[in-house]
PDB file of N, CA and C in Angstrom:
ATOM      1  N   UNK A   1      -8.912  56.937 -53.185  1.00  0.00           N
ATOM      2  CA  UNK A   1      -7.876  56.513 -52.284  1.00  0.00           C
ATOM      3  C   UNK A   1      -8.360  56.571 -50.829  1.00  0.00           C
ATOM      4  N   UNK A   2      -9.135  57.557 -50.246  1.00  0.00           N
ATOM      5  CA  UNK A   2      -9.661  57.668 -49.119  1.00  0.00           C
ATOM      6  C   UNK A   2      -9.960  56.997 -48.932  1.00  0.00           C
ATOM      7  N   UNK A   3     -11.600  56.535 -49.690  1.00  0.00           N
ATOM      8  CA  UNK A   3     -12.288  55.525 -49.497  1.00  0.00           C
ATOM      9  C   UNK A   3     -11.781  54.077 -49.235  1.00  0.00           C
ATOM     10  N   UNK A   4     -10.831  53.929 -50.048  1.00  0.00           N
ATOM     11  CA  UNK A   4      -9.745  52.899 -49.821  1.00  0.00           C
ATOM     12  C   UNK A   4      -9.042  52.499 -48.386  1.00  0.00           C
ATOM     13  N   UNK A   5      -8.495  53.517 -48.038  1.00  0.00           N
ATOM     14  CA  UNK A   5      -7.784  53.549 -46.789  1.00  0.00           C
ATOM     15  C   UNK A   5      -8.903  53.151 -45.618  1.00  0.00           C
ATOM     16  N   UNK A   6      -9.975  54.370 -45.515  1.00  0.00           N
ATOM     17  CA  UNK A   6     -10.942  54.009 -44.371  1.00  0.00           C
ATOM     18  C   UNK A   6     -11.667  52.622 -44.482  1.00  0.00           C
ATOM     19  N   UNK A   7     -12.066  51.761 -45.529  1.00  0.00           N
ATOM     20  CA  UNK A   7     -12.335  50.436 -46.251  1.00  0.00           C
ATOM     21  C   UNK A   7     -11.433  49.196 -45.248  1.00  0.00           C
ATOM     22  N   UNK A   8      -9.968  49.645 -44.872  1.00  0.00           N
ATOM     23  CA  UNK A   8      -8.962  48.796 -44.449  1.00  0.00           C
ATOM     24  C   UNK A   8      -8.581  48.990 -42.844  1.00  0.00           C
ATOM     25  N   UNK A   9      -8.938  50.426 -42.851  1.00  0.00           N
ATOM     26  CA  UNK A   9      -8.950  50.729 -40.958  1.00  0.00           C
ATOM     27  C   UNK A   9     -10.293  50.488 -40.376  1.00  0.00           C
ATOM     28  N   UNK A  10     -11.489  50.485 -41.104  1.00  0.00           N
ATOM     29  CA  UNK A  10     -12.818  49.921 -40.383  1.00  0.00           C
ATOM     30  C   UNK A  10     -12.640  48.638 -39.581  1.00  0.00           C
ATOM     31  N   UNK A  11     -12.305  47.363 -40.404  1.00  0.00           N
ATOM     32  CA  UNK A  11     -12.315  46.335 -39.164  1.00  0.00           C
ATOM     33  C   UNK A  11     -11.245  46.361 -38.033  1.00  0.00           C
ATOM     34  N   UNK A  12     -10.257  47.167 -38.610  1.00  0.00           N
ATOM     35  CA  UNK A  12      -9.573  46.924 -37.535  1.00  0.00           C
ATOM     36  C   UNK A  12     -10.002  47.887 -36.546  1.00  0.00           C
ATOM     37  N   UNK A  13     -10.418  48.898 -36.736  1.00  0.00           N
ATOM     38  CA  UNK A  13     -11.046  49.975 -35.038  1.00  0.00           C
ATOM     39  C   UNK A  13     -12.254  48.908 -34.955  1.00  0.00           C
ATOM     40  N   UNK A  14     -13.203  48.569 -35.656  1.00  0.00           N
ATOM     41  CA  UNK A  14     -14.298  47.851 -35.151  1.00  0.00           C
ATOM     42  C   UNK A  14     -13.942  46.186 -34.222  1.00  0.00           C
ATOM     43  N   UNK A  15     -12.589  45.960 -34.260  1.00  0.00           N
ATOM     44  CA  UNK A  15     -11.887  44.591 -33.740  1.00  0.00           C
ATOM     45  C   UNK A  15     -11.940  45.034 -32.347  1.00  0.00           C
ATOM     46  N   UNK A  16     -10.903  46.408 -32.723  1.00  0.00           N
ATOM     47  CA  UNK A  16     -10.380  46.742 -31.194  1.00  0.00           C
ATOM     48  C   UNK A  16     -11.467  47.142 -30.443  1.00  0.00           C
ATOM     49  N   UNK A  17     -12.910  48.201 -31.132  1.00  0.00           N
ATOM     50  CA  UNK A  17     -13.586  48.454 -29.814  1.00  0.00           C
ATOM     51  C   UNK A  17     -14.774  47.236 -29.176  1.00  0.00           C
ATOM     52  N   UNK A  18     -14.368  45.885 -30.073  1.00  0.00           N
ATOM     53  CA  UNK A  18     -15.000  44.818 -29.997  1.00  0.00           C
ATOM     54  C   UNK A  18     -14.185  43.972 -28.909  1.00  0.00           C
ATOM     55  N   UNK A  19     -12.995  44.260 -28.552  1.00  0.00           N
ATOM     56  CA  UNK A  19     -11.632  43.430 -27.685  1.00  0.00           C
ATOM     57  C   UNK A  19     -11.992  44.545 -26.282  1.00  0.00           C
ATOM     58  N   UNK A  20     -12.535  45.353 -26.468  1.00  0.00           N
ATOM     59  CA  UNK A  20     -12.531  46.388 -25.130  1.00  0.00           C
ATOM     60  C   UNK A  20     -11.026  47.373 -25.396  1.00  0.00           C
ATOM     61  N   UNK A  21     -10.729  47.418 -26.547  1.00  0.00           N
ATOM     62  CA  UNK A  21      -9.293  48.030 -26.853  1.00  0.00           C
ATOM     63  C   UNK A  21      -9.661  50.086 -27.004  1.00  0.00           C
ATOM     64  N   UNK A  22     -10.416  50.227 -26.147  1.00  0.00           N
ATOM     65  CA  UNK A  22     -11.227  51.292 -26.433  1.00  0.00           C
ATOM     66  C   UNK A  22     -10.483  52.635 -27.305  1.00  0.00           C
ATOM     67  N   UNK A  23      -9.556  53.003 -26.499  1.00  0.00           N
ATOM     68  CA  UNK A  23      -8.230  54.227 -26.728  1.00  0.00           C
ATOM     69  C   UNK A  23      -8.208  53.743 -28.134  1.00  0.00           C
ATOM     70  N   UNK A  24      -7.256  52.962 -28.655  1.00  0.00           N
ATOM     71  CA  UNK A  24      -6.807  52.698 -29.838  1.00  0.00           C
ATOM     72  C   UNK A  24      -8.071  52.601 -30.809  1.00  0.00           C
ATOM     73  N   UNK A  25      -9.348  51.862 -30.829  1.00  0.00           N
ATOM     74  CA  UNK A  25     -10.041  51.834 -31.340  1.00  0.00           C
ATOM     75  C   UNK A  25     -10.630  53.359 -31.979  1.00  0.00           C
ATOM     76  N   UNK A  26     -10.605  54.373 -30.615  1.00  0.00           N
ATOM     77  CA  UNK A  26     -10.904  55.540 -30.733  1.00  0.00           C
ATOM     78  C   UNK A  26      -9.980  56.124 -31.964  1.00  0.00           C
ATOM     79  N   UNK A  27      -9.007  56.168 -31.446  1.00  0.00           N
ATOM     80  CA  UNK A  27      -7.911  57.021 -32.099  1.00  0.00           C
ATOM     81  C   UNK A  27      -7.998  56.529 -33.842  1.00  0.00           C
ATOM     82  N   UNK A  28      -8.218  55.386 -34.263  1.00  0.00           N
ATOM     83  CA  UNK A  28      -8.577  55.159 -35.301  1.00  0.00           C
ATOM     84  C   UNK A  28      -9.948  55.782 -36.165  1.00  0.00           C
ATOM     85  N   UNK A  29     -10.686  55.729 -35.306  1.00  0.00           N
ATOM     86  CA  UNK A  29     -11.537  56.527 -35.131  1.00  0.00           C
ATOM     87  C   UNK A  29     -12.220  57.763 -35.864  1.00  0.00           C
ATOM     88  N   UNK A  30     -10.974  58.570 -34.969  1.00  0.00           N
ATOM     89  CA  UNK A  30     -10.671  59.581 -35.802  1.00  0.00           C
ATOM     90  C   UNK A  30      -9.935  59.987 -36.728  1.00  0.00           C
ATOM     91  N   UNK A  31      -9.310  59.220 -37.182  1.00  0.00           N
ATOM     92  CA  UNK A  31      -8.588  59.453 -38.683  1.00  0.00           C
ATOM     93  C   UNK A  31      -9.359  58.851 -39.640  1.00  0.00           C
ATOM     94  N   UNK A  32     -10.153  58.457 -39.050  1.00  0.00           N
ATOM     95  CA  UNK A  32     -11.263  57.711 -40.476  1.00  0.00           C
ATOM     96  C   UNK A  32     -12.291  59.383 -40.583  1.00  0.00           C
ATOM     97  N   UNK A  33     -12.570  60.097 -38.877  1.00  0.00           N
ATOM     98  CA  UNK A  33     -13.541  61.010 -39.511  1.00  0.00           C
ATOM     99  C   UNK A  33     -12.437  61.880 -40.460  1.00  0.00           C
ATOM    100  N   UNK A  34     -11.714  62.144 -40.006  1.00  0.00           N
ATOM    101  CA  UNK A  34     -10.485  63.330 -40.389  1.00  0.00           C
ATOM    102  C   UNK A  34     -10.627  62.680 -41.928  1.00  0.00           C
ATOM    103  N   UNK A  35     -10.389  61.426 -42.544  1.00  0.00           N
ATOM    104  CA  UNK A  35     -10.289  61.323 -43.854  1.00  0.00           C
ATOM    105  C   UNK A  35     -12.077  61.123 -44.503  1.00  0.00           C
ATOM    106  N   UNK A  36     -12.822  61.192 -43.767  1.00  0.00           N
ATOM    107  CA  UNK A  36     -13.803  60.877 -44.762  1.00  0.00           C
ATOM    108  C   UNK A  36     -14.648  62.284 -45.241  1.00  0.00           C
ATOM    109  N   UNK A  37     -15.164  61.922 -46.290  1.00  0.00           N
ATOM    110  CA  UNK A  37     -15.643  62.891 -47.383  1.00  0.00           C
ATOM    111  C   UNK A  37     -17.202  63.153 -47.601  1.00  0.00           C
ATOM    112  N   UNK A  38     -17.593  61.933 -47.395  1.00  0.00           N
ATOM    113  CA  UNK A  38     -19.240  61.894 -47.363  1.00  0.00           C
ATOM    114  C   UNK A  38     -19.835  62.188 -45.419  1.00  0.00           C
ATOM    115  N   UNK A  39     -20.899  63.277 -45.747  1.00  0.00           N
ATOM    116  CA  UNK A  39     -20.569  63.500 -44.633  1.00  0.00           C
ATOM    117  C   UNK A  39     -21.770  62.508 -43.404  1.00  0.00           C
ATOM    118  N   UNK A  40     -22.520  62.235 -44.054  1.00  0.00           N
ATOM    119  CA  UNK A  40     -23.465  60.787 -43.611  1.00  0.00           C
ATOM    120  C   UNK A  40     -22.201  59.575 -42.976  1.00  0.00           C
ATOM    121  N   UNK A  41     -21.156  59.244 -43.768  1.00  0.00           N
ATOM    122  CA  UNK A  41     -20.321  58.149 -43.195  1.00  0.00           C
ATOM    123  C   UNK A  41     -19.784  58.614 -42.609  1.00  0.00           C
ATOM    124  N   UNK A  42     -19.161  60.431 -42.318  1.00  0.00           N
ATOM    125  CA  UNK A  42     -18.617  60.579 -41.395  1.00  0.00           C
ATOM    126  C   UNK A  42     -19.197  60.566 -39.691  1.00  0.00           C
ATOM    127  N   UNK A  43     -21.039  60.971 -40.117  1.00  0.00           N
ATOM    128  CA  UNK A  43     -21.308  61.049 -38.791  1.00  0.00           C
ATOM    129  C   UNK A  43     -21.194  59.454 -38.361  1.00  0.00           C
ATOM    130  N   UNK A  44     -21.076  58.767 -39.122  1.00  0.00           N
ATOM    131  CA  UNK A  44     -21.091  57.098 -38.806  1.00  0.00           C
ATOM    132  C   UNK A  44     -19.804  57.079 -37.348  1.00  0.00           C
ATOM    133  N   UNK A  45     -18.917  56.971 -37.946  1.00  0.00           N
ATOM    134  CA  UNK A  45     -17.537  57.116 -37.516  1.00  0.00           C
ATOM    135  C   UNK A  45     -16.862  58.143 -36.207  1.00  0.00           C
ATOM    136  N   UNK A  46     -17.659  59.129 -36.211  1.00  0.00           N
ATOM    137  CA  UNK A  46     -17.593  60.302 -35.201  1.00  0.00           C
ATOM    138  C   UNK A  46     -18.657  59.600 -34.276  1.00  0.00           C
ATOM    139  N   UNK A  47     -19.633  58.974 -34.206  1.00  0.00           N
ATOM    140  CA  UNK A  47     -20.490  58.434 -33.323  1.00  0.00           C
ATOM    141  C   UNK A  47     -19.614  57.575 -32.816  1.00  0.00           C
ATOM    142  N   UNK A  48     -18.913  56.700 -33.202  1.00  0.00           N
ATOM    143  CA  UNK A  48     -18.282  54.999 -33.017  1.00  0.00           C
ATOM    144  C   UNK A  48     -17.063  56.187 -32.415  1.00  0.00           C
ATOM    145  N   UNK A  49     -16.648  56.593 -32.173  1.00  0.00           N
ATOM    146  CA  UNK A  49     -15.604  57.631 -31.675  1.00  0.00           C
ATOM    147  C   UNK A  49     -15.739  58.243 -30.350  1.00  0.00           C
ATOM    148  N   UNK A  50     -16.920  58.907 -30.604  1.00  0.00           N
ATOM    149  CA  UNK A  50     -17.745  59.035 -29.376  1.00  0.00           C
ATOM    150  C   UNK A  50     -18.194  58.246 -28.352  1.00  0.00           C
ATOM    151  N   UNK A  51     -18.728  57.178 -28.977  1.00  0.00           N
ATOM    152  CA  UNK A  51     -19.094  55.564 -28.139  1.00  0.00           C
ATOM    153  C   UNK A  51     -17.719  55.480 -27.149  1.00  0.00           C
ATOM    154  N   UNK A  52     -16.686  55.225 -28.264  1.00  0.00           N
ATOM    155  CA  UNK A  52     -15.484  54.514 -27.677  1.00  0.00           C
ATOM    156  C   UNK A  52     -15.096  55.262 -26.354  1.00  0.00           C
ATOM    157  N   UNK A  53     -15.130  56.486 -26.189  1.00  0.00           N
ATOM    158  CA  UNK A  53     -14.826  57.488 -25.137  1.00  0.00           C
ATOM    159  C   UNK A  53     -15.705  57.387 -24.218  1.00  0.00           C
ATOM    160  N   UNK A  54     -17.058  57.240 -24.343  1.00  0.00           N
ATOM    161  CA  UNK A  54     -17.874  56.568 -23.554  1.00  0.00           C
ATOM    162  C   UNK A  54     -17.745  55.375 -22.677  1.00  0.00           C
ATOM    163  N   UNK A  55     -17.289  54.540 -23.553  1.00  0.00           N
ATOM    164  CA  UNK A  55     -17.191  52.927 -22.952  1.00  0.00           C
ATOM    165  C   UNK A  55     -15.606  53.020 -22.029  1.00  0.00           C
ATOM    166  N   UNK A  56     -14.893  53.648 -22.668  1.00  0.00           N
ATOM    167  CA  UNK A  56     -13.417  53.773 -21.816  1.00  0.00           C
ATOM    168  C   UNK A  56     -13.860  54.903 -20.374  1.00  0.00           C
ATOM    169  N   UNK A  57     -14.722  55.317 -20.362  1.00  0.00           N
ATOM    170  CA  UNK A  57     -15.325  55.866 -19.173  1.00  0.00           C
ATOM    171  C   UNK A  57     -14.397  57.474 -19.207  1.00  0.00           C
ATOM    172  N   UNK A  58     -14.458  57.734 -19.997  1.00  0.00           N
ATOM    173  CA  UNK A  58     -14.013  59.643 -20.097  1.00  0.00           C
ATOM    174  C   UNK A  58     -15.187  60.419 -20.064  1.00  0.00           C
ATOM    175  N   UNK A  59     -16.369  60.144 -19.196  1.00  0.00           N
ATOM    176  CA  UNK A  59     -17.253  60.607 -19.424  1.00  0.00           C
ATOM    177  C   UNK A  59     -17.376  62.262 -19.743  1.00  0.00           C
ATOM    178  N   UNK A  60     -16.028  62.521 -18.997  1.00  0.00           N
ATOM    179  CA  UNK A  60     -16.604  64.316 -19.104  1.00  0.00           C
ATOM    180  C   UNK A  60     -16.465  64.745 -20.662  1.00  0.00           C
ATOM    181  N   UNK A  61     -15.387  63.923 -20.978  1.00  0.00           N
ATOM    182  CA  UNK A  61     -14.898  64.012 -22.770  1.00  0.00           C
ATOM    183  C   UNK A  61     -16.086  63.654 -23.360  1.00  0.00           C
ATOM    184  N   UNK A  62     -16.670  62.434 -22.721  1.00  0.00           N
ATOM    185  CA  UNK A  62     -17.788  61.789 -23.638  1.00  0.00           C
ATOM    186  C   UNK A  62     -19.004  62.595 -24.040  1.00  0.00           C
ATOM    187  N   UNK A  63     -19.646  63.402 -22.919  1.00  0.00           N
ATOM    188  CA  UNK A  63     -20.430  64.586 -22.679  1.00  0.00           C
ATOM    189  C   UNK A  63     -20.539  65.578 -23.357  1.00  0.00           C
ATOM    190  N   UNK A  64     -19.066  66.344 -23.530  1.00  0.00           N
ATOM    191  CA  UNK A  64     -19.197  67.147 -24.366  1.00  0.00           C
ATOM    192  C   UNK A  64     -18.671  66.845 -26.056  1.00  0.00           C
ATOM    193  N   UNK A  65     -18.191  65.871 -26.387  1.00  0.00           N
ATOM    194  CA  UNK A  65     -18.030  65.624 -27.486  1.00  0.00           C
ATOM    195  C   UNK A  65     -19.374  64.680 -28.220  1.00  0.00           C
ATOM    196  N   UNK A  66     -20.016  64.358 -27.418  1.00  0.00           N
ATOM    197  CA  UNK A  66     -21.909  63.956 -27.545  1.00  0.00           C
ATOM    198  C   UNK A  66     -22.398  64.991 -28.070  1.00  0.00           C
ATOM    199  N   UNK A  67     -22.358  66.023 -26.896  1.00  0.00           N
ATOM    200  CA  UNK A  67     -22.894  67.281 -27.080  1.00  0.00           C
ATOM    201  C   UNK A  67     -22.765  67.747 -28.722  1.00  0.00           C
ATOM    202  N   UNK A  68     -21.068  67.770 -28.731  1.00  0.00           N
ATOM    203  CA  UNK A  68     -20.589  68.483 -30.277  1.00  0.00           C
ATOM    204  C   UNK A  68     -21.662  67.665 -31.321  1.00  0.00           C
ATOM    205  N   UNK A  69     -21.711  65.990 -31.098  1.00  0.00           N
ATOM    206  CA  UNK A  69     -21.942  65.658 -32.763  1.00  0.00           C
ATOM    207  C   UNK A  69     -23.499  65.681 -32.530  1.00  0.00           C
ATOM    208  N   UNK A  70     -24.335  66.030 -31.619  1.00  0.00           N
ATOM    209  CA  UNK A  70     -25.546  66.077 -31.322  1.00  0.00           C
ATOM    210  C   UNK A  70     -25.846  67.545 -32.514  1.00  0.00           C
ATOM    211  N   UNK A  71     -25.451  68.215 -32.272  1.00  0.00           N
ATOM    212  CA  UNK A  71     -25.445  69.839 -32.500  1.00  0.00           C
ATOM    213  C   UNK A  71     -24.936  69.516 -34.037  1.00  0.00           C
ATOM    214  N   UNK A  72     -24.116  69.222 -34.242  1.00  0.00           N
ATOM    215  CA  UNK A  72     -23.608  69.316 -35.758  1.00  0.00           C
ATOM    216  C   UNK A  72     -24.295  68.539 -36.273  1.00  0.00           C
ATOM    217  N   UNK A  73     -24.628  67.312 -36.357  1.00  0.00           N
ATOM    218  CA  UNK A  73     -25.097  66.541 -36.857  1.00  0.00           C
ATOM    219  C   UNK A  73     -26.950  66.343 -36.878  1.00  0.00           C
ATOM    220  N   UNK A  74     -27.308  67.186 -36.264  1.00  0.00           N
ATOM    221  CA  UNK A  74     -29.098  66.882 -35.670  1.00  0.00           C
ATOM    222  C   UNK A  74     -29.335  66.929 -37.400  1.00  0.00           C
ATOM    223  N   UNK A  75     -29.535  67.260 -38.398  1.00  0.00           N
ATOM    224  CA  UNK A  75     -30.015  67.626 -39.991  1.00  0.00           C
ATOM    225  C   UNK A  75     -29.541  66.446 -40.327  1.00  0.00           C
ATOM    226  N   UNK A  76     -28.210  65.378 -40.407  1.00  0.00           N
ATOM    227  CA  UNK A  76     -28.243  64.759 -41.350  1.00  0.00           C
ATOM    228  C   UNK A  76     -27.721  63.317 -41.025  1.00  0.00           C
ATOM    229  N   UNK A  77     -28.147  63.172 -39.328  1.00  0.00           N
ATOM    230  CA  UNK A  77     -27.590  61.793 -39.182  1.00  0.00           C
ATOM    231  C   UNK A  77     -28.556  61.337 -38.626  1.00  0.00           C
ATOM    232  N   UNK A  78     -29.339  59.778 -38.190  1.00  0.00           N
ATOM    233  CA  UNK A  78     -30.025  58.884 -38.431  1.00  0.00           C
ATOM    234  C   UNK A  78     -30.885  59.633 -37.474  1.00  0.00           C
ATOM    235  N   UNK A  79     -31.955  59.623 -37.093  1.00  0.00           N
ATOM    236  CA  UNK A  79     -32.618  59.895 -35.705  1.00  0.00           C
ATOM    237  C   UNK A  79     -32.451  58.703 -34.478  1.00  0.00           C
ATOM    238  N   UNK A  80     -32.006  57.492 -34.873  1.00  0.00           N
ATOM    239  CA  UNK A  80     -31.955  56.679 -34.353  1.00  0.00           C
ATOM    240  C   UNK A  80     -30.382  56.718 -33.550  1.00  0.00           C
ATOM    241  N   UNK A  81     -29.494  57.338 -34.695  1.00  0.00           N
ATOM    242  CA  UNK A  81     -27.982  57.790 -33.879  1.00  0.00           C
ATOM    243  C   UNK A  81     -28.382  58.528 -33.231  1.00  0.00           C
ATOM    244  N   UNK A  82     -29.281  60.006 -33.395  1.00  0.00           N
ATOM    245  CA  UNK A  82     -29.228  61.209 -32.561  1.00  0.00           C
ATOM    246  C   UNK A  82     -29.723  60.499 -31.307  1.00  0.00           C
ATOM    247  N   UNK A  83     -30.775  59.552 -31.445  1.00  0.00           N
ATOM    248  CA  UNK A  83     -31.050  59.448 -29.668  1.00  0.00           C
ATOM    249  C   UNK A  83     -30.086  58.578 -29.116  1.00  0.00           C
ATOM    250  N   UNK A  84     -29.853  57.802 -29.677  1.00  0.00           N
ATOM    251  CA  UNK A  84     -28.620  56.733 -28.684  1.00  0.00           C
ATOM    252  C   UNK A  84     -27.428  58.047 -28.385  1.00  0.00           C
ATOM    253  N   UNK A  85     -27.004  58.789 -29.099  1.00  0.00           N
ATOM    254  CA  UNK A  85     -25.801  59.839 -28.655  1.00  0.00           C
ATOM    255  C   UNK A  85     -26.870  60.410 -27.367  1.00  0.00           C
ATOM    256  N   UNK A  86     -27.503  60.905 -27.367  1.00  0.00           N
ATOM    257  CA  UNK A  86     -28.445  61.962 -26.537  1.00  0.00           C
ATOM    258  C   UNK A  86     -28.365  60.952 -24.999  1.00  0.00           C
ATOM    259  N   UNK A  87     -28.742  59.541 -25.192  1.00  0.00           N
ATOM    260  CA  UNK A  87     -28.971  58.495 -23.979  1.00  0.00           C
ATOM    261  C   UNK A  87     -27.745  58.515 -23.628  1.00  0.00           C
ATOM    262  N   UNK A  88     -26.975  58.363 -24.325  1.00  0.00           N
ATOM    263  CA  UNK A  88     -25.153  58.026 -23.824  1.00  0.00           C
ATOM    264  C   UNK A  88     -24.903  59.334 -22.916  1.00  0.00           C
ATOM    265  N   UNK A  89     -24.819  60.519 -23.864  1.00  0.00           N
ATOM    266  CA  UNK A  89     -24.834  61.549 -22.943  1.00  0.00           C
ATOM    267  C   UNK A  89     -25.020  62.033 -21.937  1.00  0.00           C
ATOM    268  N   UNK A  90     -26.191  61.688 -21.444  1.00  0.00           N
ATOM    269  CA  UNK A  90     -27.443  61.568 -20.298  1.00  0.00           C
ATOM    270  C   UNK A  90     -27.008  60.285 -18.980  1.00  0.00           C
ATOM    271  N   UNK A  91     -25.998  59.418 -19.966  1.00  0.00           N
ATOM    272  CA  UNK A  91     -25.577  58.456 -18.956  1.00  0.00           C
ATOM    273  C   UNK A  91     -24.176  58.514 -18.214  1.00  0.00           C
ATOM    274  N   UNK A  92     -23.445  59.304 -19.337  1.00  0.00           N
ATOM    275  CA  UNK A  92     -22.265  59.791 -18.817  1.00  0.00           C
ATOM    276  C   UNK A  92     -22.602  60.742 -17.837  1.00  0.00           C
ATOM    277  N   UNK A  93     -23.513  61.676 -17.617  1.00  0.00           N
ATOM    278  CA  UNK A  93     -23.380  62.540 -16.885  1.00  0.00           C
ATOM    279  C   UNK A  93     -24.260  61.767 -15.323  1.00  0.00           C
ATOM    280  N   UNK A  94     -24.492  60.745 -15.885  1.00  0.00           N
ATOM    281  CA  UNK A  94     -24.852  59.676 -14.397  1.00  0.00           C
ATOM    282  C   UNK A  94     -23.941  59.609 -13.953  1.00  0.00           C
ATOM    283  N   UNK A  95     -23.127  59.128 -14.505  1.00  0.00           N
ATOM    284  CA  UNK A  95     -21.796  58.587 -14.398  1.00  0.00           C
ATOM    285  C   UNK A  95     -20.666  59.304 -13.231  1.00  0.00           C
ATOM    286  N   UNK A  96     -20.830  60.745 -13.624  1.00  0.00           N
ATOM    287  CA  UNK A  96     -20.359  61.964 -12.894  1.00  0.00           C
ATOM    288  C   UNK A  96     -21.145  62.370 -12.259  1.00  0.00           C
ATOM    289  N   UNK A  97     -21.983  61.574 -11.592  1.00  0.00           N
ATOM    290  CA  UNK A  97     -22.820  62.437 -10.303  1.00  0.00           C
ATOM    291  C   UNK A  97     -23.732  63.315 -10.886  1.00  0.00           C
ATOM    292  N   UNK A  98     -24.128  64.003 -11.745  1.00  0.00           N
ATOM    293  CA  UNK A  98     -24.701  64.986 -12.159  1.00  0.00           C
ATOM    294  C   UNK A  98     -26.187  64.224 -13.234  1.00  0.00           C
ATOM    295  N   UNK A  99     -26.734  64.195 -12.408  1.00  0.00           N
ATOM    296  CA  UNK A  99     -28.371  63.979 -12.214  1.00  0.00           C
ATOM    297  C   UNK A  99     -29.026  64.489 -13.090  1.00  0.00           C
ATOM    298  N   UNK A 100     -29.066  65.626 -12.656  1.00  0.00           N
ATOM    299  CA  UNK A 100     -29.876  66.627 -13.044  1.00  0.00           C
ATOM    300  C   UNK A 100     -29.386  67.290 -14.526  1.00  0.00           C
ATOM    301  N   UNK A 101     -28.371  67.260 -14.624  1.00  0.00           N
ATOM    302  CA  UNK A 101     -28.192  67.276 -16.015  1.00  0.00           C
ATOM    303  C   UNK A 101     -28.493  66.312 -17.016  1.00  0.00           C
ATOM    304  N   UNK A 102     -28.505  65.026 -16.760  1.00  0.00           N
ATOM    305  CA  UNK A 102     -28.960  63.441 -17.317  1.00  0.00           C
ATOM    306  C   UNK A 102     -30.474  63.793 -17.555  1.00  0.00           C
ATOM    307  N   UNK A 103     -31.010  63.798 -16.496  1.00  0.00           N
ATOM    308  CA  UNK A 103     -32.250  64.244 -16.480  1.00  0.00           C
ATOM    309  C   UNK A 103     -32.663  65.498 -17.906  1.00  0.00           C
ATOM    310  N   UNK A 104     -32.281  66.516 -17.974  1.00  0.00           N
ATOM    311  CA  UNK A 104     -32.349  67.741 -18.455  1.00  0.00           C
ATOM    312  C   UNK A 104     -32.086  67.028 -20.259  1.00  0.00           C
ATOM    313  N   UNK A 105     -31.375  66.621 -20.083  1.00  0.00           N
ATOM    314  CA  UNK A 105     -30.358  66.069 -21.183  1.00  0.00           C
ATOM    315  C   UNK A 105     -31.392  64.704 -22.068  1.00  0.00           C
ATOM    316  N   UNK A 106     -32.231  64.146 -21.144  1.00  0.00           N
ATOM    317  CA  UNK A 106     -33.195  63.113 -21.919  1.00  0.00           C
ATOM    318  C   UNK A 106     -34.441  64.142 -22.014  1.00  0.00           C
ATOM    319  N   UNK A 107     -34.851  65.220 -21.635  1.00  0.00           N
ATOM    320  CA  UNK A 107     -35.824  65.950 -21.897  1.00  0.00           C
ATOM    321  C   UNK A 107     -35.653  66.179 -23.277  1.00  0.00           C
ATOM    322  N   UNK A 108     -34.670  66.786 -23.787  1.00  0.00           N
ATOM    323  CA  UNK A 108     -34.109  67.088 -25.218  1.00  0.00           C
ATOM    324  C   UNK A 108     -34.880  66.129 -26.203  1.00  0.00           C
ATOM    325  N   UNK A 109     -35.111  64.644 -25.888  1.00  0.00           N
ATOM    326  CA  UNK A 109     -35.248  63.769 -27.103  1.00  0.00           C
ATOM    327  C   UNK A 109     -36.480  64.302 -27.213  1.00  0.00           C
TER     328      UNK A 109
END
């Protein structure tokens, strides 16, 4: 049934953060991580979550919720997600004036 449900809310968060509908896209978002079970598709979904908070410019949210799926996720999600989260991170904190943390923050990769 899960699988089902998240199957039918994918295009539609992937519509909205495709319309610039960022918030809503998000918020979908997360009820797909909240329902999913496998935990590979969840880091899928918690990234695209993360993005969305990014692109709607919450950077300070974006930063540390980067941070979170950086840390939880380093063992079992793509290396190719871990660095795009790590760059986003690094850009949000451009974003907020804070340099030197961006800086600090691409040392990591």
């Amino acid at each position: 049934m899960r699988s089902y449900v998240i199957s039918t809310l994918e295009p539609t968060a992937n519509g909205l953060q495709a319309a610039n509908r960022l918030e809503e896209a998000a918020a979908i978002y997360a009820d797909m991580v909240a329902l999913c079970g496998s935990q590979q598709d969840k880091s899928v979904y918690e990234f695209k979550l993360r993005e969305c908070t990014f692109l709607a410019g919450q950077y300070s949210k974006a930063a540390s919720g980067l941070d979170e799926f950086v840390a939880h996720y380093r063992q079992t999600a793509s290396r190719e997600m871990l660095v795009q989260a790590t760059i986003m991170k690094s850009r949000a904190f451009m974003a907020m004036g804070k340099n030197d943390l961006a800086y600090d923050t691409l040392l990591n990769l």
